[in-house]
C-alpha atoms as a PDB file:
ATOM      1  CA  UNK A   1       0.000   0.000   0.000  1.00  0.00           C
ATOM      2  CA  UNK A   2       1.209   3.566  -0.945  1.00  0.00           C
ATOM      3  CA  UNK A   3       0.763   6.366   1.386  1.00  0.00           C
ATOM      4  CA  UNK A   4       0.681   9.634  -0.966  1.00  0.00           C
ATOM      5  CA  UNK A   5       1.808  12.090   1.489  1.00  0.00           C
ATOM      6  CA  UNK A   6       0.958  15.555  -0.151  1.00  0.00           C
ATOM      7  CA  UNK A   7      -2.398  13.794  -0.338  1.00  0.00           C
ATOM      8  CA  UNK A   8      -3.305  13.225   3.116  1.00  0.00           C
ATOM      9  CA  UNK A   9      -3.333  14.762   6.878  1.00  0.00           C
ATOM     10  CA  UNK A  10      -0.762  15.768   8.700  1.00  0.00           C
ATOM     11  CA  UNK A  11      -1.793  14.052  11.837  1.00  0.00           C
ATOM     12  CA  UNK A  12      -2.203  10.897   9.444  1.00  0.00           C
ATOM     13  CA  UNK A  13       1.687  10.968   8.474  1.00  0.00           C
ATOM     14  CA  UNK A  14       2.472  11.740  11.797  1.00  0.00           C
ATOM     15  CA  UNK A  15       0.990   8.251  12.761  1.00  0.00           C
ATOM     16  CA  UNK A  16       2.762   7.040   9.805  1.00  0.00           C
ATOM     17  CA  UNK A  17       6.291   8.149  10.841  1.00  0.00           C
ATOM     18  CA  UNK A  18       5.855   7.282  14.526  1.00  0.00           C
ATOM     19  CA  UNK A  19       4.765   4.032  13.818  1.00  0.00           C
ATOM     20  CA  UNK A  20       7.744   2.774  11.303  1.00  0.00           C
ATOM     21  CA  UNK A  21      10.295   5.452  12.382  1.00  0.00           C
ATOM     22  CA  UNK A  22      11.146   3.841  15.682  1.00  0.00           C
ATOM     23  CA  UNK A  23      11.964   3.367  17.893  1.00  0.00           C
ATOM     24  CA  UNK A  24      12.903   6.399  18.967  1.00  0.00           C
ATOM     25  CA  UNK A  25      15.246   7.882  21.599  1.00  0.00           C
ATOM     26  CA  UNK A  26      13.553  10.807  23.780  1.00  0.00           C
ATOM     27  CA  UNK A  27      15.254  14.200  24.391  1.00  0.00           C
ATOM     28  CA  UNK A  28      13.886  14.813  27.604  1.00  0.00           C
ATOM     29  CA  UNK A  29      15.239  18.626  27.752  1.00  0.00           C
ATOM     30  CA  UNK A  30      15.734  20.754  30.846  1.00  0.00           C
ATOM     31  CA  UNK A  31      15.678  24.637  30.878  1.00  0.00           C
ATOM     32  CA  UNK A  32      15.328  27.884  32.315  1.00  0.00           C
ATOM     33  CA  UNK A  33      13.078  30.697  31.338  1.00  0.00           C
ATOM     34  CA  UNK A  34      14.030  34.728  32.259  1.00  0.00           C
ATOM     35  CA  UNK A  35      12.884  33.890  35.896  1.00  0.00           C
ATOM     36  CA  UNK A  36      15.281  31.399  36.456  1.00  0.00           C
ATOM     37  CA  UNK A  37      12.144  28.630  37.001  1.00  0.00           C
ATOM     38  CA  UNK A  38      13.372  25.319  36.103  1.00  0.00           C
ATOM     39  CA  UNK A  39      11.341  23.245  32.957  1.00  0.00           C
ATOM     40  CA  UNK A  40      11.055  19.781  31.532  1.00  0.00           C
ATOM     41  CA  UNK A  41       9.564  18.128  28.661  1.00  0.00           C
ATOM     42  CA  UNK A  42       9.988  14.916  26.589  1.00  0.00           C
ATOM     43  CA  UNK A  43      10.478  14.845  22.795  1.00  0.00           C
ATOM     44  CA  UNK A  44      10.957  11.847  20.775  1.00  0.00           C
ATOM     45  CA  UNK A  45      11.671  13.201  17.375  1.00  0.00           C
ATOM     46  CA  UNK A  46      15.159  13.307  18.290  1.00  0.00           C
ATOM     47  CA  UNK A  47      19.154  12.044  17.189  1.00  0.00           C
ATOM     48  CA  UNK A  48      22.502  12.600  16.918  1.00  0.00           C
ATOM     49  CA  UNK A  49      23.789  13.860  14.021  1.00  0.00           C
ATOM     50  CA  UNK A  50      27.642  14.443  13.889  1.00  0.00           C
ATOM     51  CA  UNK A  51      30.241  14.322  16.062  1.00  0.00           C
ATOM     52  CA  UNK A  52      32.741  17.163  14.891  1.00  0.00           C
ATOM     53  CA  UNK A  53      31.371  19.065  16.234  1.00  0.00           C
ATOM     54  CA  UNK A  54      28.880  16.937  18.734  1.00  0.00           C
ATOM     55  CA  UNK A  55      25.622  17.630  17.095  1.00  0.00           C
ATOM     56  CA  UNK A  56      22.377  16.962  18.223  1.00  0.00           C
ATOM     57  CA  UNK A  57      18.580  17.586  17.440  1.00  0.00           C
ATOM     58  CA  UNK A  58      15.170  17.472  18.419  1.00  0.00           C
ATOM     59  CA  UNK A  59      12.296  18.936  16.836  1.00  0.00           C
ATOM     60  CA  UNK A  60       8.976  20.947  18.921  1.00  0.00           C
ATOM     61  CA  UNK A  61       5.613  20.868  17.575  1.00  0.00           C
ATOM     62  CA  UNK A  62       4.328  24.513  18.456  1.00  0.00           C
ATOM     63  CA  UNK A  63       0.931  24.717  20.127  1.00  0.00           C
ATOM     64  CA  UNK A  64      -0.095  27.735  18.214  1.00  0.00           C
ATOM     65  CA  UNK A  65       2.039  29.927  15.518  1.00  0.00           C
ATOM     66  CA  UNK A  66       2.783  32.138  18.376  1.00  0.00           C
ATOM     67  CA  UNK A  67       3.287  29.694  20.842  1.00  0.00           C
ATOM     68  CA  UNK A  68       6.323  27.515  20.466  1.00  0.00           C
ATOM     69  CA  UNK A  69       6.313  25.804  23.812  1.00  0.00           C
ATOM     70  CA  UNK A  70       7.477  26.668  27.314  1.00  0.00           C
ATOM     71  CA  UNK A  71      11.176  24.555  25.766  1.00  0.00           C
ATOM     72  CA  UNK A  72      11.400  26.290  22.559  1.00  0.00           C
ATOM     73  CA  UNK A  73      10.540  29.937  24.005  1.00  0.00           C
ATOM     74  CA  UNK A  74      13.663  28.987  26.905  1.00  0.00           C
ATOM     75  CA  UNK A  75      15.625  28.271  24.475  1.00  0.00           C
ATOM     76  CA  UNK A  76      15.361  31.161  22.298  1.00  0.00           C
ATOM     77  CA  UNK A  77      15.899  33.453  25.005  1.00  0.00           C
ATOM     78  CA  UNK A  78      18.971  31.816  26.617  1.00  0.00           C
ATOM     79  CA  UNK A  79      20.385  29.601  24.069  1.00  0.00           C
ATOM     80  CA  UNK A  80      21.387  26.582  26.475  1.00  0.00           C
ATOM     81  CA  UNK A  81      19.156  23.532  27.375  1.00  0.00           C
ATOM     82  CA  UNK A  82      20.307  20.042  28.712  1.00  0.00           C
ATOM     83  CA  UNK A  83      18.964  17.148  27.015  1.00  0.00           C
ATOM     84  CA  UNK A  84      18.336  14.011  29.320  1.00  0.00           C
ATOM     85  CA  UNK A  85      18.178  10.708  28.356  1.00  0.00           C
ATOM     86  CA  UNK A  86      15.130   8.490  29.699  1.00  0.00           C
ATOM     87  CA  UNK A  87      16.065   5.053  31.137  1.00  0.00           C
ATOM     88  CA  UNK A  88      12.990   2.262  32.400  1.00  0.00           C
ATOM     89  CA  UNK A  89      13.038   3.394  36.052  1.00  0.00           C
ATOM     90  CA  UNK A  90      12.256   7.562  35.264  1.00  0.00           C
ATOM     91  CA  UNK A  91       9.518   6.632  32.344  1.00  0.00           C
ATOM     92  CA  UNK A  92       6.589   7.850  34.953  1.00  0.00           C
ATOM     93  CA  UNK A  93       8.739  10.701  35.884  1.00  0.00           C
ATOM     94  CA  UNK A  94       9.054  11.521  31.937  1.00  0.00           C
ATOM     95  CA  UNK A  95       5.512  10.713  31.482  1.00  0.00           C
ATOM     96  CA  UNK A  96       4.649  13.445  34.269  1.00  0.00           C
ATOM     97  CA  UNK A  97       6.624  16.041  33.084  1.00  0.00           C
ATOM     98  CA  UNK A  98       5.051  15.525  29.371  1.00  0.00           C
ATOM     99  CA  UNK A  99       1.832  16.903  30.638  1.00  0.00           C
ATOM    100  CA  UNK A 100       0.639  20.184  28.908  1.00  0.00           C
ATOM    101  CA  UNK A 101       1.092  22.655  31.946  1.00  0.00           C
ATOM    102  CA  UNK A 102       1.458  26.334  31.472  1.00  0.00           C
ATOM    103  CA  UNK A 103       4.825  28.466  32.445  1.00  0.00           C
ATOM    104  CA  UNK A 104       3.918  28.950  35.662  1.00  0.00           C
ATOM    105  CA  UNK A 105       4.521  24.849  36.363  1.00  0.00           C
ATOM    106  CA  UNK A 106       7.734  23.243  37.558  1.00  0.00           C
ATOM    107  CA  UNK A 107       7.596  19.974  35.833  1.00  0.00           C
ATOM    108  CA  UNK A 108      10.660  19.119  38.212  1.00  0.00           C
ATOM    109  CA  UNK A 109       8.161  20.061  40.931  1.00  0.00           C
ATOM    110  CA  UNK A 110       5.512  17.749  39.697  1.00  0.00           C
ATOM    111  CA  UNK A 111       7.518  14.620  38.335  1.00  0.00           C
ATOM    112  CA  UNK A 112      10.196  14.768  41.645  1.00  0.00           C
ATOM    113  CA  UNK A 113      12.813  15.313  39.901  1.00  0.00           C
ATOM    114  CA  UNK A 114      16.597  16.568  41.249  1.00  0.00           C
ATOM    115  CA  UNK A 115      17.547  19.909  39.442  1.00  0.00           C
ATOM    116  CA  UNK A 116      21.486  19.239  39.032  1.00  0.00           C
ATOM    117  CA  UNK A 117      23.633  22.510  38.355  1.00  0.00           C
ATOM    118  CA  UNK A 118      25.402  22.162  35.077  1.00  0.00           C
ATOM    119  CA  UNK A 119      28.887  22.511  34.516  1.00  0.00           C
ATOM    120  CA  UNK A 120      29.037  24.734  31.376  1.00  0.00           C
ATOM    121  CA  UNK A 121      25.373  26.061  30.775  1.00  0.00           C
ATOM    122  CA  UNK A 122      22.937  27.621  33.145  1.00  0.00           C
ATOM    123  CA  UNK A 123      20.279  24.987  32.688  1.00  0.00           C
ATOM    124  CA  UNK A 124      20.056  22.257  35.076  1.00  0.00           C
ATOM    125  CA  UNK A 125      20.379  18.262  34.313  1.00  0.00           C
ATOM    126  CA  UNK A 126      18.146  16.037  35.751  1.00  0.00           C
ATOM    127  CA  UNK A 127      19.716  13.904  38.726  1.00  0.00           C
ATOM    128  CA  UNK A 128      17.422  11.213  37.784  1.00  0.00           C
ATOM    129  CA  UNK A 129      18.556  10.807  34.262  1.00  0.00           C
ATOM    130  CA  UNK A 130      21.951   8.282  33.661  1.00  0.00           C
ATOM    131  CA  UNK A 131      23.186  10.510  30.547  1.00  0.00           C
ATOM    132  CA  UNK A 132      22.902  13.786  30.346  1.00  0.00           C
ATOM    133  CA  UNK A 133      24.109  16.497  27.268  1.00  0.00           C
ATOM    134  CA  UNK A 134      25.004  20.570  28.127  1.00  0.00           C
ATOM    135  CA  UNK A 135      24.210  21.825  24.726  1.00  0.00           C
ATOM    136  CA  UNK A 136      24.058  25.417  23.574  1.00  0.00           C
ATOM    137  CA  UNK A 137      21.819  26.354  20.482  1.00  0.00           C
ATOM    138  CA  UNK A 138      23.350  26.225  16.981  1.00  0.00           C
ATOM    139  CA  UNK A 139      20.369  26.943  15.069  1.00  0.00           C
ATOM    140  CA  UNK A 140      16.680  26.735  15.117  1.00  0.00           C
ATOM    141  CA  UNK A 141      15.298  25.683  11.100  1.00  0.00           C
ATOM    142  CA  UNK A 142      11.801  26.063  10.459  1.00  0.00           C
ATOM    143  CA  UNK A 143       9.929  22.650   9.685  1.00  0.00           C
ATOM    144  CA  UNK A 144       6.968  23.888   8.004  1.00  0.00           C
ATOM    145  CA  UNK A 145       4.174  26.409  10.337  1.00  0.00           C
ATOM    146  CA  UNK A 146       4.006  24.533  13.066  1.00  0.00           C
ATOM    147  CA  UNK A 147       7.610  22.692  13.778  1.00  0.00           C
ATOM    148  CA  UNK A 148      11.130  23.730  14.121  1.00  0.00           C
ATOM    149  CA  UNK A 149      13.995  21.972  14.276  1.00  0.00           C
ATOM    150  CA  UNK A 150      16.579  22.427  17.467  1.00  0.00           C
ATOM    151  CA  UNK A 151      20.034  21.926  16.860  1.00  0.00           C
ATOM    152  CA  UNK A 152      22.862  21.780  19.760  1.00  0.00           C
ATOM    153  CA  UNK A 153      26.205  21.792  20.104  1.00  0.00           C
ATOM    154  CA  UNK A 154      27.305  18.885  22.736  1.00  0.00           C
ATOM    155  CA  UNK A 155      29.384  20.852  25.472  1.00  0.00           C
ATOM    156  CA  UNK A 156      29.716  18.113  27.923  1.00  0.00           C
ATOM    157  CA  UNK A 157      28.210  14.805  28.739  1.00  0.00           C
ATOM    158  CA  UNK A 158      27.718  13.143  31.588  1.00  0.00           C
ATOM    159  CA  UNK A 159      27.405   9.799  32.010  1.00  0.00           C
ATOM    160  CA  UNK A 160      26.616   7.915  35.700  1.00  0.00           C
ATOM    161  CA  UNK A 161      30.167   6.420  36.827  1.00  0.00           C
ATOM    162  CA  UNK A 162      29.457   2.956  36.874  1.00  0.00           C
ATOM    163  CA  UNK A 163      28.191   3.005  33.234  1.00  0.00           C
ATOM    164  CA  UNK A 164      31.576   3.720  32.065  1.00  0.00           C
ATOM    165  CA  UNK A 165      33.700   1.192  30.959  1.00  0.00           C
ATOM    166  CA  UNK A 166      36.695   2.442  29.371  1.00  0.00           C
ATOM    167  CA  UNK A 167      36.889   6.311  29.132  1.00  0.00           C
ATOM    168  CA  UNK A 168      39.654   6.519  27.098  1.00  0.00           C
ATOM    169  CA  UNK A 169      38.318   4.780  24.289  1.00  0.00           C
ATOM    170  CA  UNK A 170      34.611   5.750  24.864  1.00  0.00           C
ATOM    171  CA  UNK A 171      33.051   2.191  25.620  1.00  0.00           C
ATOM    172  CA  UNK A 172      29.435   2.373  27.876  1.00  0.00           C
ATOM    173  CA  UNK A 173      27.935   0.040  29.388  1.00  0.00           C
ATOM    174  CA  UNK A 174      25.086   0.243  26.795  1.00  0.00           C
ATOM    175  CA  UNK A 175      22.712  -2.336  27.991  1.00  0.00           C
ATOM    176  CA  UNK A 176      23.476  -1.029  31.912  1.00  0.00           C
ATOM    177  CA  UNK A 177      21.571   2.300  30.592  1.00  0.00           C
ATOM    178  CA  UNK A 178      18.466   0.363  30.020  1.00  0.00           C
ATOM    179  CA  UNK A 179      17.084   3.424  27.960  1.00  0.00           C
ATOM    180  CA  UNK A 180      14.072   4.023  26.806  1.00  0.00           C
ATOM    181  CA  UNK A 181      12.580   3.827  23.101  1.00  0.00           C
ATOM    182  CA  UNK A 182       9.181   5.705  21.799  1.00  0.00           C
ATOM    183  CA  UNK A 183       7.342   3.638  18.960  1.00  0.00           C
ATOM    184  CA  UNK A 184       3.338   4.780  18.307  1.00  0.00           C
ATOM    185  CA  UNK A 185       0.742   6.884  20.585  1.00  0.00           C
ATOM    186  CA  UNK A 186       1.746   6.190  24.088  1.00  0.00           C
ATOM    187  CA  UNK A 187       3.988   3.115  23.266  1.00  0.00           C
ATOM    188  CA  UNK A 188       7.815   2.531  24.699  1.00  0.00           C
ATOM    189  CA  UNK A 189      10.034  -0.563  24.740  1.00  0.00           C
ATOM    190  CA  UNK A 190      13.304  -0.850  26.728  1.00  0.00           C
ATOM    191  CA  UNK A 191      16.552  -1.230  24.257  1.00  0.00           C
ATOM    192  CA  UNK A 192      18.566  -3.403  26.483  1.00  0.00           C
ATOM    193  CA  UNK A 193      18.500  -6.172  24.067  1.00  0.00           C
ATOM    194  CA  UNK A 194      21.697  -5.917  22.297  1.00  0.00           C
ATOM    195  CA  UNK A 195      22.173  -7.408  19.187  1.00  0.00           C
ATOM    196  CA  UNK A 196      26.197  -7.358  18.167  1.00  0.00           C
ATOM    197  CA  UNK A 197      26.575  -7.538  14.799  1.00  0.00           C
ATOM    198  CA  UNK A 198      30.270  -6.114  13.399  1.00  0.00           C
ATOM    199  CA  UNK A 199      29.861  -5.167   9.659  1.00  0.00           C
ATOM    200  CA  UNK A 200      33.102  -7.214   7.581  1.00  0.00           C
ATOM    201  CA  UNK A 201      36.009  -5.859   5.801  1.00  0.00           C
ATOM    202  CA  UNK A 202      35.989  -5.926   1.942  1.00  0.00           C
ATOM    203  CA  UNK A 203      38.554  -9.071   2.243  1.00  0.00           C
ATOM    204  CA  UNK A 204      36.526 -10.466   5.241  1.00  0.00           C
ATOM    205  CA  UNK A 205      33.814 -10.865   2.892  1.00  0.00           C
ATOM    206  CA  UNK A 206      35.730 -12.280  -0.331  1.00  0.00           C
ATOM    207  CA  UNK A 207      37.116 -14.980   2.269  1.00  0.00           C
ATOM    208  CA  UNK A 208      33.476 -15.382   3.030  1.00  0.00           C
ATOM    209  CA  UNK A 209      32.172 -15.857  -0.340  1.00  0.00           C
ATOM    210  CA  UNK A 210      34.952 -18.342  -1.519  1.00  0.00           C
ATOM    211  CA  UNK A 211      34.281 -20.362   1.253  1.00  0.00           C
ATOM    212  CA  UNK A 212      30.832 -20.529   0.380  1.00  0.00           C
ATOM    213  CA  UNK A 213      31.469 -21.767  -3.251  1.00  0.00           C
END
């Protein structure tokens, strides 16, 4: 079946893309707006994209054309934001702090969540959270009316100690972060099952294929 997209709703390819673009990791971002009151939300249309520099994205659906969230509006202004990473035992907490409250709501209030000064941006991290990325804004692109596109520069990750295998040549304990995945609606599934799988050499494979015929 084809799906025509220039044809059809918005929310419709939205369903669409959730549902076969997944699953996805969630940027659960922390910021501050001009009174210094700490905010958190989730957003699951969200990657890494390079790592000279350490590049990362996530993209805000805007309530209204003037309205482009409590995260995007923070941002904006200050041009720092933390982006948390959601393991299996801070999904409710994530799930609380998701809810549609105005500025005037501390999601860290309402989800009980530990405010963590950063090292090199003014945002907090989350305590909760086993990774955690100080970003500071690169650029915001337009998606259309009603999205935009945040892009961050990595300043400095952290990463709970006994996660950490071997810092000097980057290995984590990947299936220790038990992190969290979004696939459709109000779906998640835990991406602790590794699969290892090392992609051959050009003469690995030639060895392969002789020994084959």
């Amino acid at each position: 079946m084809e799906f025509r997209f220039s044809e059809i709703d918005p929310k419709i390819r939205y369903k669409l893309l959730s549902a076969t673009v997944m699953p996805r990791p969630i940027a659960w971002v922390s910021t501050l707006d001009g009174a210094g009151r700490t905010n958190a939300a989730p957003f699951s249309f969200f990657n890494a994209f390079g790592e000279d520099p350490a590049v990362v994205g996530f993209s805000i659906l805007h309530r209204s054309h003037a309205d482009p969230k409590d995260t995007g509006r923070n941002i904006s202004r200050s041009g720092e934001f933390v982006i948390n990473l959601v393991s299996d035992d801070n999904l409710e907490q994530m799930n609380l702090s998701a809810i549609e409250f105005g500025p005037d709501v501390d999601e860290f209030a309402v989800a009980g969540l530990t405010a963590v000064p950063s090292a090199l941006v003014k945002p907090p991290r989350i305590g909760e959270s086993k990774v955690a990325f100080e970003c500071r804004l690169m650029q915001t692109v337009k998606l259309g009316e009603m999205r935009s596109l945040v892009l961050g520069e990595v300043l400095l990750m952290h990463i709970q100690d006994g996660l950490v295998i071997d810092p000097e040549r980057g290995w984590i304990d990947t299936r220790g972060l038990r992190l969290i995945g979004r696939t459709s609606a109000a779906s998640y599934v835990r991406t602790n099952e590794v699969i290892e799988l090392p992609t051959p050499s050009p003469e690995e494979w030639r060895r392969r294929e002789k020994d084959r015929g």
